[in-house]
N, C-alpha and C. Protein backbone atom coordinates (compact mmCIF):
# COMPACT_ATOMS: atom_id res chain seq x y z
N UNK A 1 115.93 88.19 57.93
CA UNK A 1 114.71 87.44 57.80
C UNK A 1 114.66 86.35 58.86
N UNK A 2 113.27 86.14 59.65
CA UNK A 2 113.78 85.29 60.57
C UNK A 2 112.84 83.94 60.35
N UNK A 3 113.40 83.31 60.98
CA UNK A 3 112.43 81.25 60.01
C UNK A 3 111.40 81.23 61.68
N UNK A 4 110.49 80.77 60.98
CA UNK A 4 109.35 80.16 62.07
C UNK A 4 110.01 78.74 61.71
N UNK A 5 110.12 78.23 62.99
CA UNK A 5 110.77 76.61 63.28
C UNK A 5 109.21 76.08 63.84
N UNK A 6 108.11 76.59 63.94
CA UNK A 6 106.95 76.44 64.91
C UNK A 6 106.85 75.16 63.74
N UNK A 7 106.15 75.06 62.84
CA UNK A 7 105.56 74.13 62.01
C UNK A 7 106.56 72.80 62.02
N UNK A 8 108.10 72.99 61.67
CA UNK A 8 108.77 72.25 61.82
C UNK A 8 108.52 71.08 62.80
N UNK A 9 109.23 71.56 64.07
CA UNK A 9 109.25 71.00 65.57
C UNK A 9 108.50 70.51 65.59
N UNK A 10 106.93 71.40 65.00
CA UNK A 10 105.32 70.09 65.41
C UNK A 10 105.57 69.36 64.64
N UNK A 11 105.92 68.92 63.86
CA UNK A 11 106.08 67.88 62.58
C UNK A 11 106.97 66.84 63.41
N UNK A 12 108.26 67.07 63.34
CA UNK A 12 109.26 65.97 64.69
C UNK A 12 108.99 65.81 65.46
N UNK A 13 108.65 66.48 66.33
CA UNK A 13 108.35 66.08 67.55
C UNK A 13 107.00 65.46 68.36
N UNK A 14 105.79 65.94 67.00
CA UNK A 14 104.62 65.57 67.39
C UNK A 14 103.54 66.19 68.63
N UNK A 15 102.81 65.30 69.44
CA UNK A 15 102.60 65.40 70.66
C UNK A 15 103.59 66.43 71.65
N UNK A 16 104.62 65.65 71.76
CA UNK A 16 105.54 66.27 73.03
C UNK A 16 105.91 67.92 72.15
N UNK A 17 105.79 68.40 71.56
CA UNK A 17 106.35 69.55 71.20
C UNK A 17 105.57 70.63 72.13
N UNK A 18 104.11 70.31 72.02
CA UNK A 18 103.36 71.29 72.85
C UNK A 18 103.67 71.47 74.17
N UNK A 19 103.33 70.06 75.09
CA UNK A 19 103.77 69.35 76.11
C UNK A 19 104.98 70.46 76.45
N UNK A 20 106.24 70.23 75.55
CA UNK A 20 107.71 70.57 76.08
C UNK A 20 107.28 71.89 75.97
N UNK A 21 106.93 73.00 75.31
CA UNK A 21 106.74 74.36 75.08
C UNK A 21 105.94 74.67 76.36
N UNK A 22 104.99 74.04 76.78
CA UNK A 22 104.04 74.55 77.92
C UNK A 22 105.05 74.35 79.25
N UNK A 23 105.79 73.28 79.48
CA UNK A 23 106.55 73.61 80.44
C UNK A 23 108.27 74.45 80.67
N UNK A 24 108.38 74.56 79.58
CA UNK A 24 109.36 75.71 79.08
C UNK A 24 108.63 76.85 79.81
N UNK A 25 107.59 77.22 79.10
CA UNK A 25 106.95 78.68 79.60
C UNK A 25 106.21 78.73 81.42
N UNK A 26 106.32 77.52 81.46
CA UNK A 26 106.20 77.49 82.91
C UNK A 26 107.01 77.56 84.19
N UNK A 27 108.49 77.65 83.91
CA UNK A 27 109.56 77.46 84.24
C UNK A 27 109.87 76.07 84.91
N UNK A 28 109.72 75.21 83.94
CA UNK A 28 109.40 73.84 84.64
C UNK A 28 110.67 73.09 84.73
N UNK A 29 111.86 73.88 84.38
CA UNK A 29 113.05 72.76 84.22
C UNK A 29 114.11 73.35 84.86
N UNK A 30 114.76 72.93 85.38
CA UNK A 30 115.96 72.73 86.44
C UNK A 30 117.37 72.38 85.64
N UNK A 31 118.06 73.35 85.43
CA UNK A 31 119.67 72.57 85.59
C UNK A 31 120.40 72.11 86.39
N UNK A 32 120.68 71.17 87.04
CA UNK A 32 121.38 70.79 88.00
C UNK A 32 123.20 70.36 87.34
N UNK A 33 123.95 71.84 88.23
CA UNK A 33 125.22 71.90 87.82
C UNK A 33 126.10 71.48 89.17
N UNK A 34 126.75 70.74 88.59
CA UNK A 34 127.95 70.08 90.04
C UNK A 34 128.78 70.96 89.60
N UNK A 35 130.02 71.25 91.02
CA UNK A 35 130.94 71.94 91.42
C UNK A 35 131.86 71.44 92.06
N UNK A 36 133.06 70.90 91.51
CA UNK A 36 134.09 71.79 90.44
C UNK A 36 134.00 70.93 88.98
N UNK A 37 133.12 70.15 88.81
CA UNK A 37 133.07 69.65 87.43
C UNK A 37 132.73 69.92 86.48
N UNK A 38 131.69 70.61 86.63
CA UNK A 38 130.73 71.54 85.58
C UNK A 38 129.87 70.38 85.04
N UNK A 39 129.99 68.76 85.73
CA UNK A 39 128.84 68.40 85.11
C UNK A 39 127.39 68.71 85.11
N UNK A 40 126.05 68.22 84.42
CA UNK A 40 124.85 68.57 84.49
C UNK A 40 124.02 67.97 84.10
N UNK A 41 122.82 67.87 84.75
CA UNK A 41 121.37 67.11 84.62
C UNK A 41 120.59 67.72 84.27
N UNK A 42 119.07 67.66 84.28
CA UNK A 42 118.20 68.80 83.81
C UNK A 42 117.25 67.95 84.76
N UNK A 43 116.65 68.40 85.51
CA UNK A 43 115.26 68.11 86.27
C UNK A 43 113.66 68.46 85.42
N UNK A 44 113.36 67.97 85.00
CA UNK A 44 112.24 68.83 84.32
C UNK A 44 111.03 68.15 84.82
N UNK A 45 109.73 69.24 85.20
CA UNK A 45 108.86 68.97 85.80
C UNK A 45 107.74 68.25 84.87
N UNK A 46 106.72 67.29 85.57
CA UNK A 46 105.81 66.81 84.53
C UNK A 46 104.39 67.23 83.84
N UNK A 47 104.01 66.82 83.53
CA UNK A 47 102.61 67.52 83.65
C UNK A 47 101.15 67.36 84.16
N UNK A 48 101.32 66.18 84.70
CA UNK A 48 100.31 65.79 85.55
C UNK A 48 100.28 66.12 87.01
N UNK A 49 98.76 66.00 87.69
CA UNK A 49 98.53 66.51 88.41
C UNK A 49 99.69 66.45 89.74
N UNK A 50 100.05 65.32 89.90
CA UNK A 50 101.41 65.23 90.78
C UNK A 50 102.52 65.92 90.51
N UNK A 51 102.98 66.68 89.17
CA UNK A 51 103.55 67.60 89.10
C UNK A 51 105.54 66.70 89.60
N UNK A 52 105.07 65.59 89.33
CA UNK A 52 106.70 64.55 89.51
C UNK A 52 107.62 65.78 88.55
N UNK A 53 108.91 65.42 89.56
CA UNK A 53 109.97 65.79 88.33
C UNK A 53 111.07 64.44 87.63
N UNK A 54 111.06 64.70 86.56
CA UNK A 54 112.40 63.69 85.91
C UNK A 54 113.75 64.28 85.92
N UNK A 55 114.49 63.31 86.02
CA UNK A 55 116.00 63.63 85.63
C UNK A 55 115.95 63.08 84.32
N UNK A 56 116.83 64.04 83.58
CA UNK A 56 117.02 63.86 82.29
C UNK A 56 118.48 64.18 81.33
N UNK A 57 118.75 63.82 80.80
CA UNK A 57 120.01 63.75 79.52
C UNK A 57 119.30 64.43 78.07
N UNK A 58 119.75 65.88 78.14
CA UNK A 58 118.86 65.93 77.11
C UNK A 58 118.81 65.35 75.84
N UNK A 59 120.01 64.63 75.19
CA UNK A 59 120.40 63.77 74.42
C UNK A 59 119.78 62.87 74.12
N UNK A 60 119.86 62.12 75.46
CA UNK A 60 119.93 60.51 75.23
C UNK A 60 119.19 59.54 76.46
N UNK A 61 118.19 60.47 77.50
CA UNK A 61 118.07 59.23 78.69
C UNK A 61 116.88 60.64 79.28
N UNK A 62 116.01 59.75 79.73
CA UNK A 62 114.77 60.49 80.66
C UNK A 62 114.44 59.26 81.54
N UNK A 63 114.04 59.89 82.85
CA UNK A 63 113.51 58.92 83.86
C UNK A 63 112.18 58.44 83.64
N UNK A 64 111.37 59.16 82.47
CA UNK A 64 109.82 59.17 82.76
C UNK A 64 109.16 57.88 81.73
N UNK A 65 108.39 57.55 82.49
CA UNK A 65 107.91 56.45 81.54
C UNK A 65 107.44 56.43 79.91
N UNK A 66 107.51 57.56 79.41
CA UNK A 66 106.84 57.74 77.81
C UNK A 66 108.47 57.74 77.22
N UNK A 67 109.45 58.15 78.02
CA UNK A 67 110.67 57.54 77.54
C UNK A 67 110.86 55.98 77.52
N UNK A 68 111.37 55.22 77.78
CA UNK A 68 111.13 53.90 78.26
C UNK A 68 110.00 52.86 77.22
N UNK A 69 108.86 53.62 77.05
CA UNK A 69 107.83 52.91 76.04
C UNK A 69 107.90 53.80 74.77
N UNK A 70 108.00 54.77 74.60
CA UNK A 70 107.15 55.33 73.32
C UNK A 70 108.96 55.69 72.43
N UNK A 71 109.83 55.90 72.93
CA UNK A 71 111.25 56.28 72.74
C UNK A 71 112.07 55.19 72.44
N UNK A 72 112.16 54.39 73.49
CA UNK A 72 113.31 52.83 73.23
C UNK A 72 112.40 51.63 73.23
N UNK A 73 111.27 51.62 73.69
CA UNK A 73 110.69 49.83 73.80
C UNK A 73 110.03 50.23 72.18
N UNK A 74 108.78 51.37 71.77
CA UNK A 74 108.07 50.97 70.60
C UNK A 74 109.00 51.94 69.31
N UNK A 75 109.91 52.66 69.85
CA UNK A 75 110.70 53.90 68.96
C UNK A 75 109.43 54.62 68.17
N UNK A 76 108.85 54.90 68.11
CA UNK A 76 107.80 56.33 67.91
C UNK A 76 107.96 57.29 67.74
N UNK A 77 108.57 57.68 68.81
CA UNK A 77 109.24 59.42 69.11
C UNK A 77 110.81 59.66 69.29
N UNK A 78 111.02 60.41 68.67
CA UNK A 78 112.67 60.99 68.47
C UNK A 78 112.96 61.19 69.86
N UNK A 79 112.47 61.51 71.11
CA UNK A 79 112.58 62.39 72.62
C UNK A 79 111.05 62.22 73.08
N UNK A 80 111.28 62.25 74.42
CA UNK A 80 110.04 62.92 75.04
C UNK A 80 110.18 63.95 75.46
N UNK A 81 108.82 64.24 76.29
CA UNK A 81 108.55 66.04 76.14
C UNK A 81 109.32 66.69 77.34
N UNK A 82 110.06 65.83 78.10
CA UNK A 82 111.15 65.89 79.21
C UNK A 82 112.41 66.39 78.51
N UNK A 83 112.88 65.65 77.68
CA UNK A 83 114.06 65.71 76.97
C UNK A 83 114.02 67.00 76.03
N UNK A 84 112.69 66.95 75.42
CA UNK A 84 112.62 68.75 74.75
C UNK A 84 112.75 69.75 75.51
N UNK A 85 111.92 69.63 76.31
CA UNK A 85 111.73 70.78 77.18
C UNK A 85 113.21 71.11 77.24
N UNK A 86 114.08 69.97 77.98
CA UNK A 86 114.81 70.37 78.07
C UNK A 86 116.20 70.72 77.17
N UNK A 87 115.63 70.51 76.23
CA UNK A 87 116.73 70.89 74.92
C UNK A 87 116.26 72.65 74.35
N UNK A 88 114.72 73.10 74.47
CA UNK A 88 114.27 74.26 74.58
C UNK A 88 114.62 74.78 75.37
N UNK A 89 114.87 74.82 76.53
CA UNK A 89 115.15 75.66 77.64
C UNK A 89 116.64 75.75 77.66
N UNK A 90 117.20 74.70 77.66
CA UNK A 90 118.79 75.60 77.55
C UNK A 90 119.02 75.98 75.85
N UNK A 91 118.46 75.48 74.88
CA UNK A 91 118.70 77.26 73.74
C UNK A 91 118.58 78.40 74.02
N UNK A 92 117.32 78.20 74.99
CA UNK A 92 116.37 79.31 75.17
C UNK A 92 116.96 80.08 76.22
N UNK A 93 118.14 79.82 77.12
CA UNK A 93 118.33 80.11 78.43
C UNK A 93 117.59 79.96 79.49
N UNK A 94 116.22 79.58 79.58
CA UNK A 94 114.90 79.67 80.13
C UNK A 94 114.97 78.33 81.28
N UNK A 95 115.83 78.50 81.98
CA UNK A 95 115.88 77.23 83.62
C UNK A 95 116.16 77.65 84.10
N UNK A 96 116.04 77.29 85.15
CA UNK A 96 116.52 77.68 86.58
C UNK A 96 117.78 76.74 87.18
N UNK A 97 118.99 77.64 87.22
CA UNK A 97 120.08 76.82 87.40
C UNK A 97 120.31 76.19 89.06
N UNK A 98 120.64 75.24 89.46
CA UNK A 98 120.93 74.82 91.01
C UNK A 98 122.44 74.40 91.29
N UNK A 99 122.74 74.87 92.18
CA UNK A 99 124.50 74.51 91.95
C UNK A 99 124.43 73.31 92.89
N UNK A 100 124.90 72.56 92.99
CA UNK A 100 125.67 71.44 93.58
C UNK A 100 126.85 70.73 93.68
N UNK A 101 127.10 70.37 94.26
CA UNK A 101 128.50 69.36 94.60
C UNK A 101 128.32 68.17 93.88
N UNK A 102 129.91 67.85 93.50
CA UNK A 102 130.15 66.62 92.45
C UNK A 102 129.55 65.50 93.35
N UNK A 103 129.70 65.83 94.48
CA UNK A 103 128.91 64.39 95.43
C UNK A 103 126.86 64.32 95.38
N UNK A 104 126.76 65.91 95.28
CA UNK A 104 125.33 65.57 95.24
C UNK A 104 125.05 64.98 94.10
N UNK A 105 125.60 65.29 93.40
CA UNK A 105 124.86 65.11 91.88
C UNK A 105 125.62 63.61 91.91
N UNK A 106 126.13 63.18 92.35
CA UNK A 106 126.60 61.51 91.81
C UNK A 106 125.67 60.73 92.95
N UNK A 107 125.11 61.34 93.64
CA UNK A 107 124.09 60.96 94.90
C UNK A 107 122.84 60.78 94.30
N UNK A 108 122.42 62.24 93.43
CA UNK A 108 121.26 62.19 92.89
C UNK A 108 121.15 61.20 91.22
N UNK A 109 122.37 60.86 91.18
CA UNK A 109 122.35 59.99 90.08
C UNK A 109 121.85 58.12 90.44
N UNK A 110 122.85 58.36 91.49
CA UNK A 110 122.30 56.80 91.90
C UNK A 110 121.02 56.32 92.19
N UNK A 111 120.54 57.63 92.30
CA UNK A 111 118.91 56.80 92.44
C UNK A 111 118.33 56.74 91.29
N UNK A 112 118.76 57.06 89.97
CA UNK A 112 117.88 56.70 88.93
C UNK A 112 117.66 55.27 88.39
């Protein structure tokens, strides 16, 4: 027997559930894996017309501003739709992986 989680997720997650599902199916998110560490980021793309990407923790940290206000300054939302996406897409297998060096990725960290 298999569970529809659909009703759920909209319930937690709200807003961003759609948001994160539309760019899931868009292939909008990036793993970024360093080498020889196996650490990893998730790039996930936005949805506005500039099409910005965030770095993200799918846990615990997004670059994008609805993180920042709606997540830690007013707490509202459990995640934003950065952080789903990217918690959907690696259940889902559904990213596009990028390999990198332990130096890029501590390169691409410092600029956050």
């Amino acid at each position: 027997m298999m569970i529809n989680y659909g009703p759920s997720l909209h319930f937690l997650f709200a807003k961003n559930f759609e948001g994160a599902t539309r760019i899931v199916d868009q292939r909008g998110v990036n793993k970024i894996s360093a080498h020889p560490s196996g650490r990893f980021i998730f790039q996930v793309m936005g949805e506005s017309r500039r099409k910005d990407q965030y770095l993200c923790f799918a846990e615990n940290f997004c670059a994008c501003y609805s993180f920042f206000y709606d997540v830690v300054s007013r707490g509202e939302q459990l995640c934003c739709k950065h952080q789903l996406a990217a918690r959907l897409a690696a259940s889902l297998g559904s990213y596009v992986e990028v390999k990198v060096s332990d130096e890029e990725l501590a390169l691409l960290l410092s600029k956050l």
